[in-house]
N, C-alpha and C. Protein backbone atom coordinates (compact mmCIF):
# COMPACT_ATOMS: atom_id res chain seq x y z
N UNK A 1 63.63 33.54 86.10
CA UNK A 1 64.95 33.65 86.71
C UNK A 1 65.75 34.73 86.03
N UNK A 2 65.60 34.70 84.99
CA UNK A 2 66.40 35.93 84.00
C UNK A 2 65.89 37.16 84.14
N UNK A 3 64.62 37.27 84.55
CA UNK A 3 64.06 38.28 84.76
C UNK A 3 64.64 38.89 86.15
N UNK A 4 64.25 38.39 86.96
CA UNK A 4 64.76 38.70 88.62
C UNK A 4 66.88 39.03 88.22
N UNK A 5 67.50 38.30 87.51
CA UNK A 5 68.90 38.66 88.04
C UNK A 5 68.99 39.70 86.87
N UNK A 6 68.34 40.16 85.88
CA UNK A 6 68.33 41.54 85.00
C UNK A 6 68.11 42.82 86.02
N UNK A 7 67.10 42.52 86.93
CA UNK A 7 66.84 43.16 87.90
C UNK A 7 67.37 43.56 88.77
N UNK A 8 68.33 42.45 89.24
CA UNK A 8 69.44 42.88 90.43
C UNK A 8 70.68 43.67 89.80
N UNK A 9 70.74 43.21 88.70
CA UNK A 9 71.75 43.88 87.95
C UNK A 9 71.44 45.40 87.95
N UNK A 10 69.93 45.66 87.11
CA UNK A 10 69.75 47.08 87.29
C UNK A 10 70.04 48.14 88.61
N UNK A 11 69.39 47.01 89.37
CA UNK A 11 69.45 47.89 91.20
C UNK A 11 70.90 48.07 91.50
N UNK A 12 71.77 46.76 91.13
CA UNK A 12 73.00 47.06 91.65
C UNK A 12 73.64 48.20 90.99
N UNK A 13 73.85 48.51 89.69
CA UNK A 13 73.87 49.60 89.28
C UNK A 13 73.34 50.52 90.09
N UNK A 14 72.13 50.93 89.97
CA UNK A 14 71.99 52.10 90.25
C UNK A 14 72.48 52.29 91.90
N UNK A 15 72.47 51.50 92.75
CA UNK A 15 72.99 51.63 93.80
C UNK A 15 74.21 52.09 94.04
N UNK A 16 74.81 51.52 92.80
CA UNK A 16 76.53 52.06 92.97
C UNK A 16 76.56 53.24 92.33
N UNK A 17 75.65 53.87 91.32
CA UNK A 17 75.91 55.29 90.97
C UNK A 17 75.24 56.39 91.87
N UNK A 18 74.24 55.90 92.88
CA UNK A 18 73.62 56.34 94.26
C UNK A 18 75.24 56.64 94.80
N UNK A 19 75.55 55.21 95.75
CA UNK A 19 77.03 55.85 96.35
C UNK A 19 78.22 56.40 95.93
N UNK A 20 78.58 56.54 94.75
CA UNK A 20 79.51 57.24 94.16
C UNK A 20 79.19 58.74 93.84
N UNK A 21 77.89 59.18 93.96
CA UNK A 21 77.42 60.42 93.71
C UNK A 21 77.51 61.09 95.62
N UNK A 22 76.88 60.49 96.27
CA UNK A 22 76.90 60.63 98.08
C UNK A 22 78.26 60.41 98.07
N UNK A 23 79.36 60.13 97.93
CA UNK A 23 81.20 59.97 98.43
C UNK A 23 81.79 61.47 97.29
N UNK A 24 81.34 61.37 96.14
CA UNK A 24 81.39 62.90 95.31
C UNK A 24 81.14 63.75 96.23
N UNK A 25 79.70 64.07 96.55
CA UNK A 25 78.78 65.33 96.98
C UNK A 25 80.26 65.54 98.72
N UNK A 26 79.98 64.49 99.24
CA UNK A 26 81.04 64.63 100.39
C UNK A 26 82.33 65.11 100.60
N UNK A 27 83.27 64.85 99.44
CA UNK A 27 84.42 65.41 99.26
C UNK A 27 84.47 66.64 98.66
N UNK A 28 83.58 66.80 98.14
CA UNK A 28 83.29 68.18 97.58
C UNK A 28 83.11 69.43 98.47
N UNK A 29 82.14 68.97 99.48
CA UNK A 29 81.97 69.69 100.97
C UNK A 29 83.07 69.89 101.76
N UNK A 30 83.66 68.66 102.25
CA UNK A 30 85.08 68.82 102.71
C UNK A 30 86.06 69.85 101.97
N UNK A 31 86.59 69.68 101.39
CA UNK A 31 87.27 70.38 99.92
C UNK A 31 87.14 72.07 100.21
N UNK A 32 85.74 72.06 100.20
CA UNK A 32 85.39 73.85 100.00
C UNK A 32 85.18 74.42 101.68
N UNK A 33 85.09 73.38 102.82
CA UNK A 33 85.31 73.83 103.99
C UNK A 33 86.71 73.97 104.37
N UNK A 34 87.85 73.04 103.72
CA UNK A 34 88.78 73.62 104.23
C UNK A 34 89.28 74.57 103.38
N UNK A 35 88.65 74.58 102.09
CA UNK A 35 89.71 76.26 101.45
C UNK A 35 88.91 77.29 101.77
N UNK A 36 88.09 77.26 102.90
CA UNK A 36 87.23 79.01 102.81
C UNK A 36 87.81 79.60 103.75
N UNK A 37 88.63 79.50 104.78
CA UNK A 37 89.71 79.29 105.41
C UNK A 37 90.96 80.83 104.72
N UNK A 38 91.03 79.95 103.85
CA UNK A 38 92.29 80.28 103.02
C UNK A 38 91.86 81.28 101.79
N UNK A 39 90.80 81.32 101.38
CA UNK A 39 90.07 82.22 100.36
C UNK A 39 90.21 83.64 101.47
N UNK A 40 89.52 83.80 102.59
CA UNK A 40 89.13 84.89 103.11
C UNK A 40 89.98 85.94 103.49
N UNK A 41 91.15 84.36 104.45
CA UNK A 41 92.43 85.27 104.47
C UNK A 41 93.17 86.30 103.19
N UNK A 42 92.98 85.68 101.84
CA UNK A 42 93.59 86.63 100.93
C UNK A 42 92.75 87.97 100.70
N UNK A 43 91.62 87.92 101.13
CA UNK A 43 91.25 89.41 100.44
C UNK A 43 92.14 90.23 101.08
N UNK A 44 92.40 91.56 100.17
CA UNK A 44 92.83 92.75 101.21
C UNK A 44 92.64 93.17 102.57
N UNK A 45 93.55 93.46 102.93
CA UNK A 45 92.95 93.52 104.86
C UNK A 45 93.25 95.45 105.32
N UNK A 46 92.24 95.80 105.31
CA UNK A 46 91.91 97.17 105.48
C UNK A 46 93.23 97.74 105.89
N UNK A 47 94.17 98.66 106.16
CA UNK A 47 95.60 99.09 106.62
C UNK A 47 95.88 100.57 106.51
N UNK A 48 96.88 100.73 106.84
CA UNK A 48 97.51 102.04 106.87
C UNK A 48 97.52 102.52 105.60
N UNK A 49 97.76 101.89 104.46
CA UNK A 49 98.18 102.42 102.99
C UNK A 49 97.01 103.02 102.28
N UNK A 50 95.77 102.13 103.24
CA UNK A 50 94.51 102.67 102.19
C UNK A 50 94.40 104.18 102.32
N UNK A 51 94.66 104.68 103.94
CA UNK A 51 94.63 105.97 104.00
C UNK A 51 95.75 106.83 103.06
N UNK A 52 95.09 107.91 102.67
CA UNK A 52 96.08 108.58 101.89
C UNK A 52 96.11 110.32 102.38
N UNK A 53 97.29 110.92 102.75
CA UNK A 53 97.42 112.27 102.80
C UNK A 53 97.52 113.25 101.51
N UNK A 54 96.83 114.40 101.69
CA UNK A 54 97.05 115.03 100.66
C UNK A 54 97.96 116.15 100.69
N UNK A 55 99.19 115.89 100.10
CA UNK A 55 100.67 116.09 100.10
C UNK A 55 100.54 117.57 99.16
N UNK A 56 100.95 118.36 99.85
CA UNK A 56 100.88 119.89 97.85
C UNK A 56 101.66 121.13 98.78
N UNK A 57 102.07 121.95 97.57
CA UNK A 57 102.69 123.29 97.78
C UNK A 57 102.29 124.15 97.21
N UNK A 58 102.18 125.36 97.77
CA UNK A 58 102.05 126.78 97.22
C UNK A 58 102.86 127.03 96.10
N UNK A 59 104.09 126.47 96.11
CA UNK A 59 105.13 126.64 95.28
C UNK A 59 105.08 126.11 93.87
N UNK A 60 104.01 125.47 93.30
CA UNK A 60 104.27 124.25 92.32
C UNK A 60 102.97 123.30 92.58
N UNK A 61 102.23 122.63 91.56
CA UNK A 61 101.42 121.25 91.46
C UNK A 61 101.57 120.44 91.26
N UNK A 62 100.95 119.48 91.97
CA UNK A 62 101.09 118.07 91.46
C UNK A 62 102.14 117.64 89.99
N UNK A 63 103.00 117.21 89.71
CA UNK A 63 103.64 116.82 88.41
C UNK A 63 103.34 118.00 87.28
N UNK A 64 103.86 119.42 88.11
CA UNK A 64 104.64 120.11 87.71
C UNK A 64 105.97 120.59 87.91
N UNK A 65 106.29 122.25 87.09
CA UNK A 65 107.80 122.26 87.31
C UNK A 65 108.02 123.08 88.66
N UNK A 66 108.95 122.51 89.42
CA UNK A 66 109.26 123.03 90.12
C UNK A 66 110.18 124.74 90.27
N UNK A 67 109.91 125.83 90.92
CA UNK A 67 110.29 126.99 90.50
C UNK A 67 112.06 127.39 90.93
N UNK A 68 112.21 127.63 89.86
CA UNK A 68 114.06 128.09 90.02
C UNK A 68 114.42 128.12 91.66
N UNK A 69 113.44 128.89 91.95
CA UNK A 69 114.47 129.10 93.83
C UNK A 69 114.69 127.84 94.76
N UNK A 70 114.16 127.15 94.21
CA UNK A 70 113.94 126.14 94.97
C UNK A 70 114.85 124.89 94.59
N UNK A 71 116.34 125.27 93.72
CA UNK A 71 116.97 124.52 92.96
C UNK A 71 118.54 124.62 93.10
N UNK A 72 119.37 124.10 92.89
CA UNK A 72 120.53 124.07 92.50
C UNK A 72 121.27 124.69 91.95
N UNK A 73 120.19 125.53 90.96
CA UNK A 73 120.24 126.67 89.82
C UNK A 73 120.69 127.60 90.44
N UNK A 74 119.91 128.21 91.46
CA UNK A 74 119.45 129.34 92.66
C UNK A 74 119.56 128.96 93.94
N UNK A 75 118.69 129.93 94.92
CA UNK A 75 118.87 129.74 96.05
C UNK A 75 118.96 128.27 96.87
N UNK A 76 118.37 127.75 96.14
CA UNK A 76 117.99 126.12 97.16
C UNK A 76 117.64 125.77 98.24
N UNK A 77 116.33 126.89 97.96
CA UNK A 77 115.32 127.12 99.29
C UNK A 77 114.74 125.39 99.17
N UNK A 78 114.69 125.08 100.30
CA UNK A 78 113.52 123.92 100.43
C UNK A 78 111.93 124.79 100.33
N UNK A 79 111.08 124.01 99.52
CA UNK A 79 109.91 124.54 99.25
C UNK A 79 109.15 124.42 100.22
N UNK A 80 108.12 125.53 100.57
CA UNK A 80 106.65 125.08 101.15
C UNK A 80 106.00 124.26 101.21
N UNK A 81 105.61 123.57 101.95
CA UNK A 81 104.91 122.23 102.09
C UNK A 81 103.65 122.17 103.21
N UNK A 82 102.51 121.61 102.75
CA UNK A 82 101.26 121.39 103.74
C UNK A 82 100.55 120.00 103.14
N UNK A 83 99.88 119.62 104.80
CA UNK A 83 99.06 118.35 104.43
C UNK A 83 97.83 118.30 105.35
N UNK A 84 97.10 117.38 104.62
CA UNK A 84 96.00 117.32 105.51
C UNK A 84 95.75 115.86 104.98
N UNK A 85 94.95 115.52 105.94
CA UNK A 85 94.13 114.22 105.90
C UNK A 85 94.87 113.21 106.82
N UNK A 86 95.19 113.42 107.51
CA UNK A 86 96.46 112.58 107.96
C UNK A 86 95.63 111.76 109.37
N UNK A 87 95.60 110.67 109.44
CA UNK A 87 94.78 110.08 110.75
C UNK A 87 95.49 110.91 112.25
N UNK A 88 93.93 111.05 113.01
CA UNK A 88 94.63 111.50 114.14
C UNK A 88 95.44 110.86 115.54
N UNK A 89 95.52 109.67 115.19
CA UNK A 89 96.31 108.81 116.07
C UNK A 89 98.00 109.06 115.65
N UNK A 90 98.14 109.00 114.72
CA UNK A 90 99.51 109.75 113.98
C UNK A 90 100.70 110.39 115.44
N UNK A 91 101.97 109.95 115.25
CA UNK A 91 102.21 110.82 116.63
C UNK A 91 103.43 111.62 115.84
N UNK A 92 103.71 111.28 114.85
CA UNK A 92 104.95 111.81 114.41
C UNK A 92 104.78 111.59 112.59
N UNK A 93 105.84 112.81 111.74
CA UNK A 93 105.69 112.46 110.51
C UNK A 93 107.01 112.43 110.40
N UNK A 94 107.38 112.05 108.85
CA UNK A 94 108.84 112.12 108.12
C UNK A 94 108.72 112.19 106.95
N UNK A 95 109.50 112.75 105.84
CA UNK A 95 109.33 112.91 104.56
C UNK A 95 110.55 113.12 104.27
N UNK A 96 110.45 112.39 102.64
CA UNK A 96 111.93 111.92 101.86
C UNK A 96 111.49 112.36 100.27
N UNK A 97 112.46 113.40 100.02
CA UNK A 97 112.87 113.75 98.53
C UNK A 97 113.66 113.31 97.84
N UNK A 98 113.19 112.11 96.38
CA UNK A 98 115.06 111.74 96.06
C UNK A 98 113.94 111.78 94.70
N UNK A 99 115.23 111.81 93.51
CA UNK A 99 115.06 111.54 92.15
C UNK A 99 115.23 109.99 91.38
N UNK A 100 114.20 109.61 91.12
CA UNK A 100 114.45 108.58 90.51
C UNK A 100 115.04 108.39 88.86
N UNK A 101 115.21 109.90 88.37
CA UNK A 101 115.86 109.62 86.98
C UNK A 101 117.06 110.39 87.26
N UNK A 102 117.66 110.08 88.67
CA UNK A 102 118.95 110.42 88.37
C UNK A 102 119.60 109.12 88.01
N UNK A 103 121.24 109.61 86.96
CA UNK A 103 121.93 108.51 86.69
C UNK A 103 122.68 108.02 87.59
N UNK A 104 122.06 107.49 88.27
CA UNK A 104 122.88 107.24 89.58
C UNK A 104 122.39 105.47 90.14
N UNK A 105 123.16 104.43 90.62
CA UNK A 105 122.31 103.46 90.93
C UNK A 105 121.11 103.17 91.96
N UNK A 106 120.77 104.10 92.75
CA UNK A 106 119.72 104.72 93.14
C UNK A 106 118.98 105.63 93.14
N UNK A 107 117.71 106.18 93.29
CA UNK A 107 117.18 107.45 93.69
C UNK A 107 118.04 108.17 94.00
N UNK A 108 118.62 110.02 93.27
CA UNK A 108 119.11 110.54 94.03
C UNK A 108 118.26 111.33 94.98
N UNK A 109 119.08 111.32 96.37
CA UNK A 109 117.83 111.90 97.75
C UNK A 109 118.68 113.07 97.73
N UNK A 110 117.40 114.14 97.85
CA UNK A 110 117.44 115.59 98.36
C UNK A 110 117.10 115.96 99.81
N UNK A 111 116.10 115.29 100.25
CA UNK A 111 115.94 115.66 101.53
C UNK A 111 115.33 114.28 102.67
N UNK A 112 115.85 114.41 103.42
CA UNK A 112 115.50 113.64 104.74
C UNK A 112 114.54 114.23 105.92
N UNK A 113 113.73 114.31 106.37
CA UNK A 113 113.67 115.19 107.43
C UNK A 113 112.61 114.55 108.07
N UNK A 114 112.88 114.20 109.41
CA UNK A 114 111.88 113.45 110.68
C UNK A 114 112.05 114.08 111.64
N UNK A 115 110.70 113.11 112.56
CA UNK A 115 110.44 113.90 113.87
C UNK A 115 109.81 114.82 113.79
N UNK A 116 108.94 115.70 112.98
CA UNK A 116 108.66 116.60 112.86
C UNK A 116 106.87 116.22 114.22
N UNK A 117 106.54 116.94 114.72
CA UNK A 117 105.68 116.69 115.43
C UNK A 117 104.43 116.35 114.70
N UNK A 118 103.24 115.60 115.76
CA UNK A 118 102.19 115.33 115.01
C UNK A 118 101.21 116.55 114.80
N UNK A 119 101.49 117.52 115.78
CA UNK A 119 100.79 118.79 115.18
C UNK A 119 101.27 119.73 114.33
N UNK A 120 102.06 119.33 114.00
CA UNK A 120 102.85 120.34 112.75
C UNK A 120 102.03 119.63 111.33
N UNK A 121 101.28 120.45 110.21
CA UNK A 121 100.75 120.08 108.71
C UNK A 121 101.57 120.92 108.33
N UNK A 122 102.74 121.63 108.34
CA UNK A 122 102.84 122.54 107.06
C UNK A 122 104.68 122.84 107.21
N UNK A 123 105.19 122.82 106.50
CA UNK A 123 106.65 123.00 106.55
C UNK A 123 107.01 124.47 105.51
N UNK A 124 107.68 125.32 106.29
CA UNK A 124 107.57 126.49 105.70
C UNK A 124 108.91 126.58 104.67
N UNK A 125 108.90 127.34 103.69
CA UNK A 125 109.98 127.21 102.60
C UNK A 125 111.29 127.51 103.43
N UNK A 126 112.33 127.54 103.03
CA UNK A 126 113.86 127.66 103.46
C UNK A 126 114.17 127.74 104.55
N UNK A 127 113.85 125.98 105.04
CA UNK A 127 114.70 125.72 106.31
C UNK A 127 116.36 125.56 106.07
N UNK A 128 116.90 125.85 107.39
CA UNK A 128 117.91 125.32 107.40
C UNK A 128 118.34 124.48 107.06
N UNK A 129 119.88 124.17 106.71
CA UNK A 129 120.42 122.66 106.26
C UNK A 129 120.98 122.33 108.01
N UNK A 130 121.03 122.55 108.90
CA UNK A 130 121.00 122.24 110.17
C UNK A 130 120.17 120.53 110.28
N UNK A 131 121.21 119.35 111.32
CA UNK A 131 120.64 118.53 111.57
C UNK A 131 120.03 118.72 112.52
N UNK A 132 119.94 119.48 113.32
CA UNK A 132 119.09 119.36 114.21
C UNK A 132 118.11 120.64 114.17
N UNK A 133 116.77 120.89 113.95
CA UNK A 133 116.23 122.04 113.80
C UNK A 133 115.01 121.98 115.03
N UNK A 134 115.58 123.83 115.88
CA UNK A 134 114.29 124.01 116.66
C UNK A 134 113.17 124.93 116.34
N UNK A 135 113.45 125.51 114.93
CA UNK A 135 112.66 126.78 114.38
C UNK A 135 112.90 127.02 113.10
N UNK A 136 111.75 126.61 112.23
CA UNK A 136 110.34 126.88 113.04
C UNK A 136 109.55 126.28 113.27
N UNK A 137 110.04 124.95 112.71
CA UNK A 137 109.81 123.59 113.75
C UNK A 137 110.50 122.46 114.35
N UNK A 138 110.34 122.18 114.83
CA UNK A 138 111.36 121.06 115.39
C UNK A 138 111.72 119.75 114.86
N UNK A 139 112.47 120.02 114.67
CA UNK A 139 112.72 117.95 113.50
C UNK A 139 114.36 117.69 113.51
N UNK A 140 114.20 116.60 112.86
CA UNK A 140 115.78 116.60 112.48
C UNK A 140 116.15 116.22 111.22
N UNK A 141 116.89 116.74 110.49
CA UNK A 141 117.13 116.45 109.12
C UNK A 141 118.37 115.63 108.72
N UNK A 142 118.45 114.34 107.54
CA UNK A 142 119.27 113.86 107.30
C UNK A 142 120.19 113.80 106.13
N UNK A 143 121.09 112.77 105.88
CA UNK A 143 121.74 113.28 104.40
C UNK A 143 121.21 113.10 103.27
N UNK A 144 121.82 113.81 102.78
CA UNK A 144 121.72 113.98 100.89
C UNK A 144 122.12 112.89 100.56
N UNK A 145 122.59 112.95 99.06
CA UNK A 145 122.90 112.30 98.13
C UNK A 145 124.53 112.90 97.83
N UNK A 146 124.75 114.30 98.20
CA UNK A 146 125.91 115.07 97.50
C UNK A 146 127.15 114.24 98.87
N UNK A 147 128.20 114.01 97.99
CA UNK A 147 129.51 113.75 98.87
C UNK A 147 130.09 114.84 99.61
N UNK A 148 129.83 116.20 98.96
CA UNK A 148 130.23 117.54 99.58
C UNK A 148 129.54 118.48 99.73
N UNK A 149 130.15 119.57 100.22
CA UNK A 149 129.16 120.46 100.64
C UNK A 149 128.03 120.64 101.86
N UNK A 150 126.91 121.01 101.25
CA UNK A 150 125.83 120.80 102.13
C UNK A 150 125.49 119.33 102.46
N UNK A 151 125.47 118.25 103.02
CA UNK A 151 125.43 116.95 102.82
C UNK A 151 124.28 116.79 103.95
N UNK A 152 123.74 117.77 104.57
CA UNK A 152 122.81 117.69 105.47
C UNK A 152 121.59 118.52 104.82
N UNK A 153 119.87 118.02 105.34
CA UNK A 153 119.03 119.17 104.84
C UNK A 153 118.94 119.18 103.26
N UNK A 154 117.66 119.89 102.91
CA UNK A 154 117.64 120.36 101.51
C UNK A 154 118.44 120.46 100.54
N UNK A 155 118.77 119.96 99.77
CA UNK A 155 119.62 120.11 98.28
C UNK A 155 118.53 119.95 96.98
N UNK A 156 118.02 121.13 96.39
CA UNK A 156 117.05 121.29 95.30
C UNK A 156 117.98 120.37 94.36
N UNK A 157 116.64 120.42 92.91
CA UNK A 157 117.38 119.84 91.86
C UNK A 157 118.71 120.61 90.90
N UNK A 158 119.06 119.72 90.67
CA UNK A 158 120.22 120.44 89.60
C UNK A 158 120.34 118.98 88.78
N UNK A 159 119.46 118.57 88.02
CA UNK A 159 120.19 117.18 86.90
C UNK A 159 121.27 117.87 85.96
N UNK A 160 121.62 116.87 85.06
CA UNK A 160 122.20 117.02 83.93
C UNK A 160 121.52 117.74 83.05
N UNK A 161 121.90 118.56 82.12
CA UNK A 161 121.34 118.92 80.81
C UNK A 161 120.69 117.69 79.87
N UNK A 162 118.87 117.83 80.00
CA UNK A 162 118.49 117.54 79.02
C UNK A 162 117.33 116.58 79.33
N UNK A 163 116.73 115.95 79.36
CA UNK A 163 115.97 115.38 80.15
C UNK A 163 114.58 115.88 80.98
N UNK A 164 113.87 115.69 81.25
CA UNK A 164 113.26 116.52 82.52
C UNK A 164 113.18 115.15 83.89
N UNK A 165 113.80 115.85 84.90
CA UNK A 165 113.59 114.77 86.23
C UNK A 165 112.25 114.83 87.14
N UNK A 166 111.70 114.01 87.55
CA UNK A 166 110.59 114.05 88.70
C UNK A 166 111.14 113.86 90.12
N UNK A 167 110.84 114.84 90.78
CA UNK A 167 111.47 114.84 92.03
C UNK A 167 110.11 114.55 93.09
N UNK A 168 109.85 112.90 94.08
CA UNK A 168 109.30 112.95 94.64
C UNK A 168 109.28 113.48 95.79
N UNK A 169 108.36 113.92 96.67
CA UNK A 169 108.06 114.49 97.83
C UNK A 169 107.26 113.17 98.62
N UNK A 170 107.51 112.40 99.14
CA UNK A 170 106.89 111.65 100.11
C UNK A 170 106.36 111.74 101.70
N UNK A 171 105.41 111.37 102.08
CA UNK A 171 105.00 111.98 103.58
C UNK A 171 104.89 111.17 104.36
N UNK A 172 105.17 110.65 105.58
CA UNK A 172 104.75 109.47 106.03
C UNK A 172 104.53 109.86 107.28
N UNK A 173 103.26 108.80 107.77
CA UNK A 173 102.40 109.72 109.22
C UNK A 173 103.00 108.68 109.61
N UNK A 174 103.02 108.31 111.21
CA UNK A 174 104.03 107.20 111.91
C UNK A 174 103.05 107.17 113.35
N UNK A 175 103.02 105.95 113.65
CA UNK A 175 102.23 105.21 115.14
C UNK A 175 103.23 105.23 115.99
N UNK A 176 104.45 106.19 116.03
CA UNK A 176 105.47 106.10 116.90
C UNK A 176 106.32 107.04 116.44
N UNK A 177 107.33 107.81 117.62
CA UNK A 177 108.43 108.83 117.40
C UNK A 177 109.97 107.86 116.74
N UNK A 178 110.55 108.31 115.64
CA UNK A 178 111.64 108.06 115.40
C UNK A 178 112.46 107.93 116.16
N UNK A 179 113.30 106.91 116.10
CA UNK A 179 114.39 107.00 117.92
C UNK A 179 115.93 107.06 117.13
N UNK A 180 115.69 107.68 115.93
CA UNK A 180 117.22 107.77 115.37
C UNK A 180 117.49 109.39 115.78
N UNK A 181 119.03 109.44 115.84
CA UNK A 181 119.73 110.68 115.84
C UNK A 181 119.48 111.41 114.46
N UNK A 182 120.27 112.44 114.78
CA UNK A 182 120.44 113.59 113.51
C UNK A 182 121.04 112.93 112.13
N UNK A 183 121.18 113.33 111.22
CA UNK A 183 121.86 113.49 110.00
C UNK A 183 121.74 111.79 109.88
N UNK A 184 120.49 111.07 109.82
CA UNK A 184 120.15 109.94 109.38
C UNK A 184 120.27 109.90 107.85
N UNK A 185 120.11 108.49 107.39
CA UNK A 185 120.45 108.37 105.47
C UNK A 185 119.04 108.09 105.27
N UNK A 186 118.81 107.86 104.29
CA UNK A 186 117.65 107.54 103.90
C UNK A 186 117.38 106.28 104.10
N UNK A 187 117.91 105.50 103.39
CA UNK A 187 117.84 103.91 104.19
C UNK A 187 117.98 103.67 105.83
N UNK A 188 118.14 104.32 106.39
CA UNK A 188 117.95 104.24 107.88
C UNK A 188 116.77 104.58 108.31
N UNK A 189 116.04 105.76 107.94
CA UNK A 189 115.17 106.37 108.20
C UNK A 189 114.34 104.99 107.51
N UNK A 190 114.08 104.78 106.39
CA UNK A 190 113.49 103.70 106.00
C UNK A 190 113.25 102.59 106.91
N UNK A 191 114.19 102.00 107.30
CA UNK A 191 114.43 100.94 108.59
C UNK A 191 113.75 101.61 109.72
N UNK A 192 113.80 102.49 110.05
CA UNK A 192 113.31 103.01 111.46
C UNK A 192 111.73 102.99 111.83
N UNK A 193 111.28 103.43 110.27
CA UNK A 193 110.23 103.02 110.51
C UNK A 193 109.44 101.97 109.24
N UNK A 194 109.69 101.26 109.18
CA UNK A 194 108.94 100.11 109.10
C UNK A 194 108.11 99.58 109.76
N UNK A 195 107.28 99.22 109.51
CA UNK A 195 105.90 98.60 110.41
C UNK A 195 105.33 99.81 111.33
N UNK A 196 105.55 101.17 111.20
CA UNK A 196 104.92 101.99 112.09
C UNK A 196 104.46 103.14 110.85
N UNK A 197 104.11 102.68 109.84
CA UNK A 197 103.18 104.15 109.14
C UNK A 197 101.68 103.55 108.67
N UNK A 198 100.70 104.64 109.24
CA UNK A 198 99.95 104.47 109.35
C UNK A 198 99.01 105.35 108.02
N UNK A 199 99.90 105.77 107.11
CA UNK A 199 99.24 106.53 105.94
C UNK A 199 100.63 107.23 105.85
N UNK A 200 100.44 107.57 104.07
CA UNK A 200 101.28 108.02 103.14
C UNK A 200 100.89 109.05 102.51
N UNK A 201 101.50 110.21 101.68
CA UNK A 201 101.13 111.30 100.86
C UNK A 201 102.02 111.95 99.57
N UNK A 202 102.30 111.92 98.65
CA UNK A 202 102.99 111.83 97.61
C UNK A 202 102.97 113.20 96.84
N UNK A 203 103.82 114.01 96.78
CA UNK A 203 103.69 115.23 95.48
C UNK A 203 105.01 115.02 94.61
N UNK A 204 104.81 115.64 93.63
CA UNK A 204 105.88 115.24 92.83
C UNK A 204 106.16 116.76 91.75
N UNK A 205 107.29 117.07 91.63
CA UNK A 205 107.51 118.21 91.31
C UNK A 205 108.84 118.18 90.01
N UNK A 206 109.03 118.52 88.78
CA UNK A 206 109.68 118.21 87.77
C UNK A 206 110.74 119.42 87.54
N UNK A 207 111.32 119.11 87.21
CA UNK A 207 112.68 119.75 86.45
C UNK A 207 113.45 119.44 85.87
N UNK A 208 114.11 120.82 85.08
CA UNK A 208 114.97 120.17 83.84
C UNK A 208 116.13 121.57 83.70
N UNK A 209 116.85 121.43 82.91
CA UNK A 209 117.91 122.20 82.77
C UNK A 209 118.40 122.27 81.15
């Protein structure tokens, strides 16, 4: 008799570490079917940003100095500009110049300028400060940063004494035409297009005084 209920004892055991291992193995399955779901969604999802334009000037390289004429100093030609790589679905570009080591509580912005067509790559040095431009290409340009003066179009650097500033050049290809007027701000232009760039291009050009 002691023998046989040692026995049941053993079986019952192991029976219950049988079903507690089968109710484990099960929730475990459940568990990893509903987070694969939710794993996949996070990887990166292929987009506009991966593409990149390659943004440069005749005038100056990559995170170098930018040349006197092209300044505050001097003439305050807007510089030469070309790009390539730009997807060809693209219907329109825009590009924004501001300084981020100005002392100022934002980026100070030098240049605004959209609409420029999707077959236009190359922006030739000293456009007009004109908001509305038909030559020698067609776009429209918005404001500066300056309260006076030229407050439309190109305004090169001029910082403070001492320092050296990086002045970005940004490019943005667009899945749609800008539907803003002339002499837009930069934060507008920002707003306008949101959710419609389809690749970006970056040069960056330094100065100091």
């Amino acid at each position: 008799t002691r023998t046989k209920l040692s026995g049941d004892r053993y079986a019952g055991r192991w029976l219950t570490i049988v079903v507690a291992a089968i109710a484990t193995f099960s929730v475990y399955v459940r568990t990893n079917d509903a987070a694969e779901p939710a794993s996949s969604t996070s990887q990166p999802i292929a987009g506009a940003k991966s593409v990149k334009i390659q943004l440069s000037s005749t005038a100056f390289d990559n995170n170098a100095p930018i040349p006197r004429i092209y300044t505050g100093e001097s003439d305050d030609h807007s510089p030469p500009l070309a790009w390539e790589g730009a997807p060809d679905d693209a219907k329109e570009f825009a590009l924004i110049c501001d300084d981020p080591d100005a002392p100022s509580a934002e980026p100070w912005v030098h240049w605004v300028i959209y609409g420029i067509p999707a077959e236009v790559h190359a922006l030739p040095e000293g456009l007009s400060a004109n908001a509305q431009l038909t030559s020698p290409v067609a776009a429209k340009q918005g404001k500066n940063s300056w309260p006076s003066g030229a407050t439309v179009g190109y305004r090169g650097p001029m910082p403070p004494p001492g320092k050296t500033h990086h002045y970005h050049f940004k490019l943005y290809a667009l899945d749609t035409k800008v539907d803003s007027a002339p002499s837009a701000t930069k934060s507008e232009l920002l707003k306008a297009i949101q959710g419609h760039v389809l690749a970006e291009g970056e040069l960056i050009g330094t100065y100091s005084r």
